[in-house]
C-alpha atoms as a PDB file:
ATOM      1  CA  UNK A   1      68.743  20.657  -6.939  1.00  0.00           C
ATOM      2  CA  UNK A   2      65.463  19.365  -6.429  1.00  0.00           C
ATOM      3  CA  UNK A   3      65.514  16.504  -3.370  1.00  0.00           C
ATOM      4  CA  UNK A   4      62.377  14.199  -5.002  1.00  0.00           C
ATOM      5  CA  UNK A   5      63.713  11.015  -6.393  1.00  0.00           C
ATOM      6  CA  UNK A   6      67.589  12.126  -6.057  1.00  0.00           C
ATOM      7  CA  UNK A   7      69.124   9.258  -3.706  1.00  0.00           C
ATOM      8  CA  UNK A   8      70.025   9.615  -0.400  1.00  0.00           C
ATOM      9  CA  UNK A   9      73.672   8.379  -0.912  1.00  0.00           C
ATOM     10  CA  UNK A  10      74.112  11.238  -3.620  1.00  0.00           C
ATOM     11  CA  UNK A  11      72.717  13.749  -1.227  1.00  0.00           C
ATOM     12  CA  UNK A  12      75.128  12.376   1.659  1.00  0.00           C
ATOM     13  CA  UNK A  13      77.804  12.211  -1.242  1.00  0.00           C
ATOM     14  CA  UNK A  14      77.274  15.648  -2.016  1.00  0.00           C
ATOM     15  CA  UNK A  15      76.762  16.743   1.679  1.00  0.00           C
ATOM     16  CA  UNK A  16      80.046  15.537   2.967  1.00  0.00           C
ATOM     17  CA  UNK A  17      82.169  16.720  -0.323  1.00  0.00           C
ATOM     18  CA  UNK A  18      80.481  20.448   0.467  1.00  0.00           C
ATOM     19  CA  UNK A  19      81.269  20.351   4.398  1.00  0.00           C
ATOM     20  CA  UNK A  20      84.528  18.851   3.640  1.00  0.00           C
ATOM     21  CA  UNK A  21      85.482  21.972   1.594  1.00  0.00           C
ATOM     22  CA  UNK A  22      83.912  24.090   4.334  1.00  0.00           C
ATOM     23  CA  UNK A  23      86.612  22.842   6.873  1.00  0.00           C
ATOM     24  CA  UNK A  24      89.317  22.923   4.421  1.00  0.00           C
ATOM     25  CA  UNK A  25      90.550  26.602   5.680  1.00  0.00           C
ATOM     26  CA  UNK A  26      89.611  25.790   9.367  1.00  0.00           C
ATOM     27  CA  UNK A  27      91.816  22.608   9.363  1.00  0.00           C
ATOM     28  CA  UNK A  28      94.519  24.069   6.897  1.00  0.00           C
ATOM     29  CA  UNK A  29      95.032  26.561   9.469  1.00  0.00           C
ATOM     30  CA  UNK A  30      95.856  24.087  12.578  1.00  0.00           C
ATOM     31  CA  UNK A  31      98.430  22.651   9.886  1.00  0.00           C
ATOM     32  CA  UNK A  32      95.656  19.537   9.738  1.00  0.00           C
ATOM     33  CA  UNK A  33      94.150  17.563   6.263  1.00  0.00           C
ATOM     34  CA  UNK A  34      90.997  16.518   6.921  1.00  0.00           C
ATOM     35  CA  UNK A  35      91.923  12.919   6.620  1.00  0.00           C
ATOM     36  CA  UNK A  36      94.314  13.614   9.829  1.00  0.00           C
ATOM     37  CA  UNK A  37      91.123  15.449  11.226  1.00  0.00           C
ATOM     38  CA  UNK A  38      88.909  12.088  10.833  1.00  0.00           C
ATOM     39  CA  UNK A  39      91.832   9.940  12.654  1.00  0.00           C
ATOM     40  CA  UNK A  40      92.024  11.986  15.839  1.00  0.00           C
ATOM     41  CA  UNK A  41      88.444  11.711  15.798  1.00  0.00           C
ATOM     42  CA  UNK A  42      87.908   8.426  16.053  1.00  0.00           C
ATOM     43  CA  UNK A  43      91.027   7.864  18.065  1.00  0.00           C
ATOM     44  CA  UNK A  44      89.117  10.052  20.564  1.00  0.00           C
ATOM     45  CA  UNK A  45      85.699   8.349  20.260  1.00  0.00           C
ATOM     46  CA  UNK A  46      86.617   5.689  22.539  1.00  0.00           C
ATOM     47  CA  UNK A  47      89.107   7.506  24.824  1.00  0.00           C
ATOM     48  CA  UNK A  48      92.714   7.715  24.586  1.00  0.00           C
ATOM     49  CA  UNK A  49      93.363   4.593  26.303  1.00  0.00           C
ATOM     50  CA  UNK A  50      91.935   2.277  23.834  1.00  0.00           C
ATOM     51  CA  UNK A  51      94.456   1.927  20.871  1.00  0.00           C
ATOM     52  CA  UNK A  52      92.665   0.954  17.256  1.00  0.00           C
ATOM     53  CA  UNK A  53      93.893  -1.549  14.579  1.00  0.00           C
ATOM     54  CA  UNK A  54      95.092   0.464  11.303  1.00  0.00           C
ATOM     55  CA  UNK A  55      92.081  -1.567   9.738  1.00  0.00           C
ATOM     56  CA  UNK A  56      89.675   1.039  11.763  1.00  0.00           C
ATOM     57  CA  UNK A  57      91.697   3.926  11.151  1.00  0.00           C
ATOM     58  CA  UNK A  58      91.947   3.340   7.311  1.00  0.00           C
ATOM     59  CA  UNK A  59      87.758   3.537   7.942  1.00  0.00           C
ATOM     60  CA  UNK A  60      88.031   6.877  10.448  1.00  0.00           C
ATOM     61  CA  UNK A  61      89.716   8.457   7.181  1.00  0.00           C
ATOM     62  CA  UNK A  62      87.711   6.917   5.016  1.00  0.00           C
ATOM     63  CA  UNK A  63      90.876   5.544   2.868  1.00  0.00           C
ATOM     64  CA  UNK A  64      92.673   2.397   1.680  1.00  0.00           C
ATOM     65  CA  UNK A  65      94.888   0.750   3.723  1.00  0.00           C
ATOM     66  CA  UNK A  66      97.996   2.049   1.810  1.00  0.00           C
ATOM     67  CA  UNK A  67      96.954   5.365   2.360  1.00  0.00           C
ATOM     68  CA  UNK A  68      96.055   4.905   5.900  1.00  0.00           C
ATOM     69  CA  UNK A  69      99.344   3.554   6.598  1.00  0.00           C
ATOM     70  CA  UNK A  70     101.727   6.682   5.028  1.00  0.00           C
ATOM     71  CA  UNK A  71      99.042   9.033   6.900  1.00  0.00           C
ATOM     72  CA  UNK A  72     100.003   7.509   9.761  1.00  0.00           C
ATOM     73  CA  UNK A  73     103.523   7.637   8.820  1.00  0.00           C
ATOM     74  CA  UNK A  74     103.283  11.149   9.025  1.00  0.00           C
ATOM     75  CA  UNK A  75     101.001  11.504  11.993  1.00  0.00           C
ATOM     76  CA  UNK A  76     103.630   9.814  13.976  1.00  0.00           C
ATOM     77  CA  UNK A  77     106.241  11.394  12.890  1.00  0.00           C
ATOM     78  CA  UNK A  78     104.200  15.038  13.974  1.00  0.00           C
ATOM     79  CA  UNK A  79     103.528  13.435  17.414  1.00  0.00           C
ATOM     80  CA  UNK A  80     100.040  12.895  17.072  1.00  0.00           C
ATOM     81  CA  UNK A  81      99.471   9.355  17.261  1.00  0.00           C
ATOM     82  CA  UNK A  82     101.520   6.633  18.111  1.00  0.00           C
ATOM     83  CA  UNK A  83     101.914   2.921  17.747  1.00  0.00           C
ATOM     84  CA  UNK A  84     101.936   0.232  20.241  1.00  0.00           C
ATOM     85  CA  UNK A  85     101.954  -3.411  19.522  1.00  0.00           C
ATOM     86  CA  UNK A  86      99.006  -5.093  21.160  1.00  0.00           C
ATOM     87  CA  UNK A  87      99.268  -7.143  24.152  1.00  0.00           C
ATOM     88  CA  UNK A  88      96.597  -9.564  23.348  1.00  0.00           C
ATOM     89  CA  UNK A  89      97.868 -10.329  19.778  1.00  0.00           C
ATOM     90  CA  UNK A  90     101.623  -9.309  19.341  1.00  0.00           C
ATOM     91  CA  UNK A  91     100.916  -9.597  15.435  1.00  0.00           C
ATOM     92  CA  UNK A  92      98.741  -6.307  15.609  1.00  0.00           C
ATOM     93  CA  UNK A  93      99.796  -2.954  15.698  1.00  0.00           C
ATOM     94  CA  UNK A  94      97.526  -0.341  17.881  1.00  0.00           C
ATOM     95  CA  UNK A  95      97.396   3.490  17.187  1.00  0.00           C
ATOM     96  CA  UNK A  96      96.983   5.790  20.348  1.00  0.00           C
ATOM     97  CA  UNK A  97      96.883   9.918  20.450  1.00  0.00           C
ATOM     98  CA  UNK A  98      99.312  11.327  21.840  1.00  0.00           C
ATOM     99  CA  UNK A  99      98.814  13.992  24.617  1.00  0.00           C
ATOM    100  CA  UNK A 100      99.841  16.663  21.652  1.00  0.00           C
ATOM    101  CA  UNK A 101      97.380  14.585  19.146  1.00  0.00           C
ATOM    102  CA  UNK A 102      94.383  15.032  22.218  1.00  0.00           C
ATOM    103  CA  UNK A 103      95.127  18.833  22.413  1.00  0.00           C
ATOM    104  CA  UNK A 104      94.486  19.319  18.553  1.00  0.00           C
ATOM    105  CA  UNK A 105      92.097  17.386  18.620  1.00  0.00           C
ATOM    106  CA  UNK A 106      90.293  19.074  21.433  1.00  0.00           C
ATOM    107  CA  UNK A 107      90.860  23.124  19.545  1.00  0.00           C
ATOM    108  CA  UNK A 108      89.437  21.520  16.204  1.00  0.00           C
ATOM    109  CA  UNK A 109      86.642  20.068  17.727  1.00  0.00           C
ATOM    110  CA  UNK A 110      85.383  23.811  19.392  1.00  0.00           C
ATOM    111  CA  UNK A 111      86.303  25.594  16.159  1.00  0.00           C
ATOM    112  CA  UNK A 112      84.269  22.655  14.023  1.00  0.00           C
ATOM    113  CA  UNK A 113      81.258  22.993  16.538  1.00  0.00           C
ATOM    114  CA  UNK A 114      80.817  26.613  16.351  1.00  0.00           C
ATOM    115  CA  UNK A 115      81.362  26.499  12.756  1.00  0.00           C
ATOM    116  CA  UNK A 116      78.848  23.535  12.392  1.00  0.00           C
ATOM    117  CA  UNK A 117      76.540  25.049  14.742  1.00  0.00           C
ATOM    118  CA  UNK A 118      75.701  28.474  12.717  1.00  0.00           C
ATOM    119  CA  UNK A 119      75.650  26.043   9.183  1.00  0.00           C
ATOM    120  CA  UNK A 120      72.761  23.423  11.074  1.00  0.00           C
ATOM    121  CA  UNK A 121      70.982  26.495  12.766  1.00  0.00           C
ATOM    122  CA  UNK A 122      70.268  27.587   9.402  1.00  0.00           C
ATOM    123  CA  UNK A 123      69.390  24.082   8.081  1.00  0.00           C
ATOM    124  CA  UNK A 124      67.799  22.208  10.779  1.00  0.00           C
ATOM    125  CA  UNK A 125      64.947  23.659  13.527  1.00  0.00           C
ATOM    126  CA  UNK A 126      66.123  21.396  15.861  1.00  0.00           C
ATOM    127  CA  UNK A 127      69.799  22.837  16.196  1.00  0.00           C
ATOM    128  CA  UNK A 128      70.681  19.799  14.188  1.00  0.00           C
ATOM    129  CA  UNK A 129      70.487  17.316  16.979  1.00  0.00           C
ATOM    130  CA  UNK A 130      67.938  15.167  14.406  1.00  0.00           C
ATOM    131  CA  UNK A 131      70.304  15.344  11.776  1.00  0.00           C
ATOM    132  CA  UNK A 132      73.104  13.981  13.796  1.00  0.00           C
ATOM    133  CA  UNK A 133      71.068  11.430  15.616  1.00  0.00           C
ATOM    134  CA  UNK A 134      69.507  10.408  12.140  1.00  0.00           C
ATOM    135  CA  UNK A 135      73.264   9.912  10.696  1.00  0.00           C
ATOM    136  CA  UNK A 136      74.382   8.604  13.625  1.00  0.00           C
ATOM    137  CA  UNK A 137      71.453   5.611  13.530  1.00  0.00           C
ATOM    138  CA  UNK A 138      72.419   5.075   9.755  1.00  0.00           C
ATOM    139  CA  UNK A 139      76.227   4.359  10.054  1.00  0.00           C
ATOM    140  CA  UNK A 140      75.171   2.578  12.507  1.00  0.00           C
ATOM    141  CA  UNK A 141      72.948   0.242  10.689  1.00  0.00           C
ATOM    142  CA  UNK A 142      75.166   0.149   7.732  1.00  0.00           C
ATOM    143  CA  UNK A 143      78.140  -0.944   9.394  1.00  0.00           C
ATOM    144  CA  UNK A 144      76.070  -3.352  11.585  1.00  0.00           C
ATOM    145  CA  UNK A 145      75.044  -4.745   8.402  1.00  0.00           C
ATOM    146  CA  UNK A 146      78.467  -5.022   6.596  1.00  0.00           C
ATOM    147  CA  UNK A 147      80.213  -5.717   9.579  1.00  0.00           C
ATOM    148  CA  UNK A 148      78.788  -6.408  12.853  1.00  0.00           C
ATOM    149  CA  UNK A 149      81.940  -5.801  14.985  1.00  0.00           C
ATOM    150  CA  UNK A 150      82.799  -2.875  13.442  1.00  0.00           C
ATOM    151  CA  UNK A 151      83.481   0.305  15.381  1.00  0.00           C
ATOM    152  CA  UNK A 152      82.012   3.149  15.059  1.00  0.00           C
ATOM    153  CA  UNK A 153      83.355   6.857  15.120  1.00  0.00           C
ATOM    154  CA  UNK A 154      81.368   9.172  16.983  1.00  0.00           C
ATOM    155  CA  UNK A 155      83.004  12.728  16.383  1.00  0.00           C
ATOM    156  CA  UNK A 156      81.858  16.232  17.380  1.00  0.00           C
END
């Protein structure tokens, strides 16, 4: 595919539907989708202390409410996350990892990087800490744009 004039958000597109497939076996294996993959992630972005509204986890999985909210379902009833009402606003429901949530978490992270490493050596001269600073600055921006108290998932 030749890069001139294609957009970025069809590269990214494409990009992210290629890696996604990539992790498929790597995740399967664990007994993990990748959608529960992208909740632990962001759960552990900020520390397992802070618990996140369902709105930000339906955005670490990158699905609809709905969706969010039956993956959760399930998440809970694995012991990977759990829920918490939140002091501050008793109508809102937190989500926290659980220790067992942290410790999958943790073994998929080490498998992704080395897995992710060798792809970006290939790809990227710099070891592919551009690239990840680069995507990093554009989520970023767009959610600053669309939302500016958004949070953000940073995820090894």
């Amino acid at each position: 595919m030749e890069e001139l004039g294609v957009p970025v958000a069809f590269l990214l597109s494409q990009a992210e539907h290629r890696m996604a497939r990539r992790l498929e076996p790597l995740l399967a294996a664990h007994d993990c989708s990748l959608e529960r993959w992208r909740v632990l992630c962001g759960l552990a972005s900020h520390g397992p202390q802070r618990g996140h509204p369902m709105s930000d986890v339906a955005t670490f999985a990158t699905l609809p409410a709905p969706s969010a909210t039956k993956l959760i379902d399930g998440m809970v009833a694995d012991n990977l996350v759990y829920r918490r009402v939140d002091v501050h606003d008793r109508r809102r429901v937190l989500i926290f990892p659980t220790p067992h949530g942290r410790a999958l978490h943790r073994r998929l992270s080490l498998a992704i990087e080395e897995q992710q490493q060798q792809l970006v050596e290939r790809v990227s001269p710099d070891g592919g800490d551009g690239l990840a600073v680069l995507l990093g600055r554009l989520i970023a921006h767009l959610d600053a744009e669309q939302d500016p108290g958004r949070v953000q998932a940073r995820c090894k």
